[in-house]
C-alpha atoms as a PDB file:
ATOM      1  CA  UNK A   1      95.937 109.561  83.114  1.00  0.00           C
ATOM      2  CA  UNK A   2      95.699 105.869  84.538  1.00  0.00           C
ATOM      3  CA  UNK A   3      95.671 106.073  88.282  1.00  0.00           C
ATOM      4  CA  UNK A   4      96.058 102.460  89.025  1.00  0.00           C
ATOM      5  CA  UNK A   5      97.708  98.998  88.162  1.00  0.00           C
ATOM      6  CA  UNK A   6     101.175 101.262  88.163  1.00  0.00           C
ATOM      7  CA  UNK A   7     104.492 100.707  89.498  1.00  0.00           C
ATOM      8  CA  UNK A   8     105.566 103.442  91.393  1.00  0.00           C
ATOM      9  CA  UNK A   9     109.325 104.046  92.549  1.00  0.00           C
ATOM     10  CA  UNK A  10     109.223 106.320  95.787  1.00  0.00           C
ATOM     11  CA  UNK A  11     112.795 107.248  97.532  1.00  0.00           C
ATOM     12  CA  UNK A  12     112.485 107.947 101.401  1.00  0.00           C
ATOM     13  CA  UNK A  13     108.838 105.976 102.171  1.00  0.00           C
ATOM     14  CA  UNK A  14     109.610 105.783 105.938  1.00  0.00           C
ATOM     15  CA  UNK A  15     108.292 108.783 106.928  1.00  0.00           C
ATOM     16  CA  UNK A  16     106.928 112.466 105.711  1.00  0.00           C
ATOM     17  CA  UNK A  17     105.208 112.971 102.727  1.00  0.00           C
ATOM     18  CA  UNK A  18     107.179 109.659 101.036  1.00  0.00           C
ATOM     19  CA  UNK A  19     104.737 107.766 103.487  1.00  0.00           C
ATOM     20  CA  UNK A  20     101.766 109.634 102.659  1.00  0.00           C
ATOM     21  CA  UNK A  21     102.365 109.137  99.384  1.00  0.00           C
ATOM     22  CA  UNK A  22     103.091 105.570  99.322  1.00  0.00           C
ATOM     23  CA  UNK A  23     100.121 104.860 101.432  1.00  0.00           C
ATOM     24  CA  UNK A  24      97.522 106.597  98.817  1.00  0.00           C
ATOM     25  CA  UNK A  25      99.592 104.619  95.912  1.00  0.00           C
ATOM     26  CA  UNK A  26      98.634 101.297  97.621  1.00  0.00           C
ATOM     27  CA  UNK A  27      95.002 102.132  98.608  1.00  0.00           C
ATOM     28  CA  UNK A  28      94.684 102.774  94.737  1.00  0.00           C
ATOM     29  CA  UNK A  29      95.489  99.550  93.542  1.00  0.00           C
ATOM     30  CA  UNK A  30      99.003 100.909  92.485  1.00  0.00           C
ATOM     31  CA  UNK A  31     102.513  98.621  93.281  1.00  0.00           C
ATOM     32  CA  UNK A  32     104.972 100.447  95.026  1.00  0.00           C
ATOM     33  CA  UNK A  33     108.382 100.134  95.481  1.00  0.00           C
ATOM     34  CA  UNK A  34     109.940 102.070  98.674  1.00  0.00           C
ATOM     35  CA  UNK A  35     113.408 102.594  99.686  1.00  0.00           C
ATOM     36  CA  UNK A  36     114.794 104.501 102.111  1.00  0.00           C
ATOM     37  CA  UNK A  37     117.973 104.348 105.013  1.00  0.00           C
ATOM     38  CA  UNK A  38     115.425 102.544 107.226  1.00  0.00           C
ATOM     39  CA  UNK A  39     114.685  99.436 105.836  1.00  0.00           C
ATOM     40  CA  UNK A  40     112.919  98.178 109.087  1.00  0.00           C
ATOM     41  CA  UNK A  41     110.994 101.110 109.301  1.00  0.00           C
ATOM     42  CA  UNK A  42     109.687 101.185 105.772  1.00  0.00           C
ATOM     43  CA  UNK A  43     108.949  97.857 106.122  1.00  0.00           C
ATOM     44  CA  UNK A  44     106.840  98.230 109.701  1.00  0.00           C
ATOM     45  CA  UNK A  45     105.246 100.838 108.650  1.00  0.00           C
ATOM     46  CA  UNK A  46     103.844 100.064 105.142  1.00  0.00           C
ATOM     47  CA  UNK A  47     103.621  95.883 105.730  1.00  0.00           C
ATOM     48  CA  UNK A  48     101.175  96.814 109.000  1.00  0.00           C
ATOM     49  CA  UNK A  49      98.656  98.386 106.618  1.00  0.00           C
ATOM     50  CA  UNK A  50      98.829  96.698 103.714  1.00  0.00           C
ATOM     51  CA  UNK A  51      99.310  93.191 101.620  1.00  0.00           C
ATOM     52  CA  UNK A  52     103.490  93.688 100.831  1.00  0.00           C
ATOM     53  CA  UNK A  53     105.911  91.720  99.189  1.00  0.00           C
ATOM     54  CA  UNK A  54     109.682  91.957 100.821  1.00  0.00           C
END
């Protein structure tokens, strides 16, 4: 299975595991998409550790 160069949909990447997940996802050369009630806090979060596109 390919592990990277995917585009990966997660639901609830704010906080918990969806974070966790969407962290590793990035660090493996993967392009996620994260949604979630807390737009600004998905955003913080993930755009503080990582090259993002809003």
């Amino acid at each position: 299975m390919k592990i990277s160069k995917n585009t990966i949909l997660i639901t609830g990447g704010a906080t918990g595991i969806g974070h966790g997940f969407a962290q590793e996802f990035l660090r493996q050369d993967n392009t996620v998409i994260i949604c979630g009630r807390r737009e600004k806090r998905c955003c913080h979060r993930i755009c503080c550790q990582f090259k993002v596109k809003t």
